[in-house]
N, C-alpha and C. Protein backbone atom coordinates (compact mmCIF):
# COMPACT_ATOMS: atom_id res chain seq x y z
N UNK A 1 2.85 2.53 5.08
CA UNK A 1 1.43 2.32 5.21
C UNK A 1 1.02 2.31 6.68
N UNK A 2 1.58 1.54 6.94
CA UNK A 2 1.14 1.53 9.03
C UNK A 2 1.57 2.85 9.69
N UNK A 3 2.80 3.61 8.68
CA UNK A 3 2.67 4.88 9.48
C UNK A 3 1.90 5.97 9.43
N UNK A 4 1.62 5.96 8.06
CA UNK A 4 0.75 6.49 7.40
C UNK A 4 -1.13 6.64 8.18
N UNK A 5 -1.15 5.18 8.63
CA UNK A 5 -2.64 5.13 9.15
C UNK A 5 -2.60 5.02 10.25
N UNK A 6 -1.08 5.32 11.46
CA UNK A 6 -0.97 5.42 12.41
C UNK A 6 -1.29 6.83 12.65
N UNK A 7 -0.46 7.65 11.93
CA UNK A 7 -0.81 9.33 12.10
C UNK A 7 -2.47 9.74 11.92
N UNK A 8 -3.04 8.78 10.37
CA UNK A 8 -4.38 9.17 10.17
C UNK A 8 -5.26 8.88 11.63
N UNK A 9 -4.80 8.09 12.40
CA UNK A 9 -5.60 7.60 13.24
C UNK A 9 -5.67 8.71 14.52
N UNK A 10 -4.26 8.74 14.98
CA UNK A 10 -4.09 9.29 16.09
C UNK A 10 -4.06 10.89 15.72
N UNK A 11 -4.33 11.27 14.77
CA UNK A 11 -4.99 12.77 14.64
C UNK A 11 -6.44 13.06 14.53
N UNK A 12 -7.02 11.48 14.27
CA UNK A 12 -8.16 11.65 14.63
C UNK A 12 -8.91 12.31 12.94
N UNK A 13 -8.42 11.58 12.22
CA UNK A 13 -8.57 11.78 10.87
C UNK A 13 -9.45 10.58 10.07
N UNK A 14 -9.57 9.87 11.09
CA UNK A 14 -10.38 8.73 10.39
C UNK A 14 -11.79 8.43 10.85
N UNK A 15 -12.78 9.54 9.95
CA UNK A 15 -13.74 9.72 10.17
C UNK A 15 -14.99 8.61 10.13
N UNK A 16 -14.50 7.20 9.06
CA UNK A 16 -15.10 6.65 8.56
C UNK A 16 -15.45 5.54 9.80
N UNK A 17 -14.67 5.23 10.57
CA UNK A 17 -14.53 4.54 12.33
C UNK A 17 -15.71 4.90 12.45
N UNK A 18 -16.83 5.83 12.52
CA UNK A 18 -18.04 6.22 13.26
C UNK A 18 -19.16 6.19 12.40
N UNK A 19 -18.94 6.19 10.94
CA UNK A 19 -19.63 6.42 10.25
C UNK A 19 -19.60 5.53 8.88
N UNK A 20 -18.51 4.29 9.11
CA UNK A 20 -18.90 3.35 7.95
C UNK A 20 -17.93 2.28 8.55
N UNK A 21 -18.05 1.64 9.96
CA UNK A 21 -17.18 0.72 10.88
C UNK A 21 -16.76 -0.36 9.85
N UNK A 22 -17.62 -0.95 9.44
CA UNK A 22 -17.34 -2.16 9.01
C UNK A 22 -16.18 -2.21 7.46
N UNK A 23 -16.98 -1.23 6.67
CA UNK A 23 -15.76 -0.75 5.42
C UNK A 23 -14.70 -0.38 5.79
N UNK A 24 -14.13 0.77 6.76
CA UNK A 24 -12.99 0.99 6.68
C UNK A 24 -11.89 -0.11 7.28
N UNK A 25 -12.94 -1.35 8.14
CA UNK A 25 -11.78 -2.30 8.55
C UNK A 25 -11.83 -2.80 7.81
N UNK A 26 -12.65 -2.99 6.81
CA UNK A 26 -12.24 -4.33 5.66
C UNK A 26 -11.18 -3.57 4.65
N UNK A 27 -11.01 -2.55 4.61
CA UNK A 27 -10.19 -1.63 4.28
C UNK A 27 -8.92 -1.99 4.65
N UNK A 28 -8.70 -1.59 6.24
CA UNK A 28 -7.20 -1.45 6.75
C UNK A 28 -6.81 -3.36 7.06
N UNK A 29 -7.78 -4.00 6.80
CA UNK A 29 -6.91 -5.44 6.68
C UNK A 29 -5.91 -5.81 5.76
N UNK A 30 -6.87 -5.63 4.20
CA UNK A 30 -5.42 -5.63 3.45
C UNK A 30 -4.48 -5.27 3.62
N UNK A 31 -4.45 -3.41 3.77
CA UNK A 31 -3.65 -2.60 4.12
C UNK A 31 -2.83 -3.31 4.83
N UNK A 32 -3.37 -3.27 5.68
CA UNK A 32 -2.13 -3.86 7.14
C UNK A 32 -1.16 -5.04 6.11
N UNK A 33 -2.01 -6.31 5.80
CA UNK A 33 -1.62 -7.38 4.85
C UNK A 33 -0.31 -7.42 4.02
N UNK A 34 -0.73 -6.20 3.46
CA UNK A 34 0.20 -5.59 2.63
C UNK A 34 1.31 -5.26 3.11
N UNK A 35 0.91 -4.52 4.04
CA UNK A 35 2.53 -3.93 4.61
C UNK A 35 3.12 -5.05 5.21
N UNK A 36 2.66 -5.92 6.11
CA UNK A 36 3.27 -7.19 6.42
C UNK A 36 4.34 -7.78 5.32
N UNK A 37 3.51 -8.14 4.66
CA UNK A 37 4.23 -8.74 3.54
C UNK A 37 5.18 -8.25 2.70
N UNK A 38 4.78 -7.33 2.59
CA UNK A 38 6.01 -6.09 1.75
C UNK A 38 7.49 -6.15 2.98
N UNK A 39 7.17 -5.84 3.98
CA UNK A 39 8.32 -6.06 4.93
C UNK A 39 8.95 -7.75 4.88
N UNK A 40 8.07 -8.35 5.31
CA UNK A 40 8.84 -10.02 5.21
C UNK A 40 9.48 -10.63 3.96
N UNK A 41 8.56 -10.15 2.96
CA UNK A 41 9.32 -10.25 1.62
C UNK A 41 10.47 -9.19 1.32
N UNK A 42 10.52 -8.28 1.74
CA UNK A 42 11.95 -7.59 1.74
C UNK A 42 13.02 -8.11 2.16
N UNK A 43 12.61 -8.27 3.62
CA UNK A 43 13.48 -9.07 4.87
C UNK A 43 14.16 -10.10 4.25
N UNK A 44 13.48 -11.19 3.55
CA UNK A 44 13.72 -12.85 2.97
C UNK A 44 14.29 -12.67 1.30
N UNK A 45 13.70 -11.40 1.10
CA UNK A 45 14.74 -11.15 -0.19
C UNK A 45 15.97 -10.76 -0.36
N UNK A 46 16.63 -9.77 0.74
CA UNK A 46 17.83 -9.23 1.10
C UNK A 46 18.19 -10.68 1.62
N UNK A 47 17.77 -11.97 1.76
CA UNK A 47 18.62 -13.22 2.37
C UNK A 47 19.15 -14.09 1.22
N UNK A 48 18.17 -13.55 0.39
CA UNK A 48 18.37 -14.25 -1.62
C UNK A 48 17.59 -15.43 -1.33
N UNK A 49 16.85 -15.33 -0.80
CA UNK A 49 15.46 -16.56 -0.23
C UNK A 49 14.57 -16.33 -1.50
N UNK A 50 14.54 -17.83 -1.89
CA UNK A 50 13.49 -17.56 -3.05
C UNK A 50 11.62 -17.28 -2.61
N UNK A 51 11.38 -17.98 -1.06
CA UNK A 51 10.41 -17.70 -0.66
C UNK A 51 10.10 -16.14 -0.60
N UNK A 52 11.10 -15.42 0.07
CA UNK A 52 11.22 -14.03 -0.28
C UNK A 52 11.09 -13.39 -0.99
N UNK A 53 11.63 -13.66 -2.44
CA UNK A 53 11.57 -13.28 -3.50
C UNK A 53 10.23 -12.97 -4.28
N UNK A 54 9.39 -14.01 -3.85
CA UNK A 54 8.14 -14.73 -4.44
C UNK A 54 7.12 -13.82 -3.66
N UNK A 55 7.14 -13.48 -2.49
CA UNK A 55 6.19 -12.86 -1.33
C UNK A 55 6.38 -11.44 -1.84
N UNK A 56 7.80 -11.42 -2.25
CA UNK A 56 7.75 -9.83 -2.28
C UNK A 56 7.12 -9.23 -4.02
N UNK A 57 7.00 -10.01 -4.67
CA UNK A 57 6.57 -9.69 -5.89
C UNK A 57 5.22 -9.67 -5.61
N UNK A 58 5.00 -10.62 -5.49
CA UNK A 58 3.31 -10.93 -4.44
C UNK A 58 2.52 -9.58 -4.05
N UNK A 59 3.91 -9.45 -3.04
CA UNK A 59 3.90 -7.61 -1.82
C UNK A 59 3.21 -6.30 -3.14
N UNK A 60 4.03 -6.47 -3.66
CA UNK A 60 4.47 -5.60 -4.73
C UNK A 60 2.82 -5.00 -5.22
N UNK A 61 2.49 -6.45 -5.86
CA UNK A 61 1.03 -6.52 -6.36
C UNK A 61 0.32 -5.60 -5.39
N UNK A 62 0.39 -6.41 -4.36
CA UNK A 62 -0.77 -5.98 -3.34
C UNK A 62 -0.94 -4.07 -3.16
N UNK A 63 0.14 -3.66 -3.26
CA UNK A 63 1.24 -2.22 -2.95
C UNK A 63 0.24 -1.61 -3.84
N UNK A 64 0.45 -2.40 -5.45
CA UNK A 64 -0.04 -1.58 -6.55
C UNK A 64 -1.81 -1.18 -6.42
N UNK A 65 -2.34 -2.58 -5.81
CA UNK A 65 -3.50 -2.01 -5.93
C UNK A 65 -4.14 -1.16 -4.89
N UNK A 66 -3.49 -1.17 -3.79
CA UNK A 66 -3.36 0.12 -2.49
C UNK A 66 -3.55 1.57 -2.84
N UNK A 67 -2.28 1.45 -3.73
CA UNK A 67 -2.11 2.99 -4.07
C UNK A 67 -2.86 3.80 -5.30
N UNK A 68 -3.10 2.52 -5.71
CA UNK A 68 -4.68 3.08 -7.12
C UNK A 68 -5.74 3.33 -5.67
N UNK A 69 -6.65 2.38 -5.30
CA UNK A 69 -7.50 3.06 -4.53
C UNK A 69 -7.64 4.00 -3.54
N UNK A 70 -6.16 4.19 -2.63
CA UNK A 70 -5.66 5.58 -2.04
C UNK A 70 -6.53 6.29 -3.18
N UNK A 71 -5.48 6.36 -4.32
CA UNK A 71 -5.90 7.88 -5.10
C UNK A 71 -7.02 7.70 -5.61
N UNK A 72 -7.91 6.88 -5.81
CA UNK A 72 -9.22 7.05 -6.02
C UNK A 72 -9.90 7.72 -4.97
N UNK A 73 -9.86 7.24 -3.87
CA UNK A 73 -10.08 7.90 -2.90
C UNK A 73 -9.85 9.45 -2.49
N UNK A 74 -8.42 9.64 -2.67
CA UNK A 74 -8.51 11.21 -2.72
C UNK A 74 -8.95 12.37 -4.29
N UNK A 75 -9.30 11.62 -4.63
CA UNK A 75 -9.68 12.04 -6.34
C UNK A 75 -11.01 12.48 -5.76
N UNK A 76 -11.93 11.22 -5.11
CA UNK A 76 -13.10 11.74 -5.38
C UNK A 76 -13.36 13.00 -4.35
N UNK A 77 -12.69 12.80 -3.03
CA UNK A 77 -12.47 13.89 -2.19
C UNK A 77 -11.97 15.47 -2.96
N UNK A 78 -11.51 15.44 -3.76
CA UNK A 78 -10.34 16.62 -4.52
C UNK A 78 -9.89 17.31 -3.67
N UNK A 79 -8.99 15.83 -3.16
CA UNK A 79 -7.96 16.40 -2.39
C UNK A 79 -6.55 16.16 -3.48
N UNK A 80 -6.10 17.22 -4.21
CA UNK A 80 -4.97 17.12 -5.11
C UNK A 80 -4.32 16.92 -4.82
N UNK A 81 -3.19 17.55 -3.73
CA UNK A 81 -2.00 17.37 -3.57
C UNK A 81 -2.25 15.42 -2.88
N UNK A 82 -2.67 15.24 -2.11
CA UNK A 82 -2.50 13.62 -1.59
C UNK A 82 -2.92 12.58 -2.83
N UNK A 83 -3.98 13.24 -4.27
CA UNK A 83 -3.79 12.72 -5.48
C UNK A 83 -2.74 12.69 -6.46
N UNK A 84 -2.21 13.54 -6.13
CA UNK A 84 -0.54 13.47 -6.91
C UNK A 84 -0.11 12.28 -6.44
N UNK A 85 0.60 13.00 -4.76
CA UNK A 85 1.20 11.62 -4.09
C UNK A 85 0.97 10.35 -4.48
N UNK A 86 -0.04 9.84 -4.45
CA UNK A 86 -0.39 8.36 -4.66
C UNK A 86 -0.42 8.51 -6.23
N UNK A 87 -0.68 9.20 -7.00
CA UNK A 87 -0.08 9.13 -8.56
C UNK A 87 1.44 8.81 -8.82
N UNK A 88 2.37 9.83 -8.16
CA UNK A 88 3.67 9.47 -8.04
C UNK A 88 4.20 8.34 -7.20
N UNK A 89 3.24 7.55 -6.43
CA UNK A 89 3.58 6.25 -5.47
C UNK A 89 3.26 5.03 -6.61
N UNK A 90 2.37 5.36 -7.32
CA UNK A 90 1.70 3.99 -8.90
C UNK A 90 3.08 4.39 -9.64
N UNK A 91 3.22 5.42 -10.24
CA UNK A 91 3.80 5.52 -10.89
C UNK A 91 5.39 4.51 -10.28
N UNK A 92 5.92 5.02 -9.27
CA UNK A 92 7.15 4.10 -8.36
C UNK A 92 6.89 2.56 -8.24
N UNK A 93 5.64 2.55 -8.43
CA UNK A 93 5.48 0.78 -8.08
C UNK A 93 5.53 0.32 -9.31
N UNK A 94 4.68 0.46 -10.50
CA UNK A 94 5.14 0.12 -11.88
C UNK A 94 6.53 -0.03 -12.28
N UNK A 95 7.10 1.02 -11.94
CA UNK A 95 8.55 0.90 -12.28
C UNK A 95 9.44 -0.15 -11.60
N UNK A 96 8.82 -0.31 -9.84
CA UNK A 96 9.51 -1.51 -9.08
C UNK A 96 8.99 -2.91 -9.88
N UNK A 97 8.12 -2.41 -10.32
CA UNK A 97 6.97 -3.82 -10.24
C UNK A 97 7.81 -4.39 -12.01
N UNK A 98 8.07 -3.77 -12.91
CA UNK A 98 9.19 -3.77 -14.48
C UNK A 98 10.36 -3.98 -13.87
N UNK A 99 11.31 -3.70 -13.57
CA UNK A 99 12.44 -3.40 -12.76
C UNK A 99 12.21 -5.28 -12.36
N UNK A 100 11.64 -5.65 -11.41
CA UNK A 100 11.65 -6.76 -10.79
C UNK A 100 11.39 -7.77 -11.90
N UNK A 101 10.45 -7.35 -12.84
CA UNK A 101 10.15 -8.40 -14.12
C UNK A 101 11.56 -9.35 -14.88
N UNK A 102 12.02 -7.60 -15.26
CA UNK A 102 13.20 -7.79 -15.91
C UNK A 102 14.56 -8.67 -14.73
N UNK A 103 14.71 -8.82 -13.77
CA UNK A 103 15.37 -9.33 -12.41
C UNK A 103 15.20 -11.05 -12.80
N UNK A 104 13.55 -11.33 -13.02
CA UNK A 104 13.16 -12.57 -13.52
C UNK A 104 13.80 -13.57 -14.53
């Protein structure tokens, strides 16, 4: 995700900075949020930290609802191929997100 909106940025792809300031940061906070957490809860889960454990399911959530509005986002654009992607990224998180259930 941070690399993701590192490239969008520094190519100068993020049109919405000039033309809708306030949405796209309320935007990239979660975002950011997310990825935070997805990393620290990884980090503390590879330790068998139950705090870890707990953040990263948490992470997980947060992940899932990222990558639905990504592809809403490129849906309404019809931009396909980056609507796949984030179809095949839901689709990977469901499966992490079962996968981890069953772990429970």
């Amino acid at each position: 995700m941070v690399g993701m909106w590192g490239i969008l940025f520094s190519t100068g792809q993020v049109n919405e900075m000039s033309t809708e300031p306030f949405r796209i940061m309320t935007h990239l906070f979660p975002e950011g949020t997310t990825a935070i957490f997805l990393i620290v809860g990884g980090l503390f889960s590879l330790k068998h930290s139950r705090f870890g454990e707990r953040l990263h399911f948490v992470s997980i959530g947060m992940l899932l609802y990222s990558v639905v509005t990504a592809g809403g986002y490129y849906l309404q654009l019809q931009e396909i191929a980056m609507t796949m992607m984030f179809g095949m990224l839901f689709l990977a998180t469901v499966v992490l997100i079962l996968s981890n259930l069953v772990i429970w």
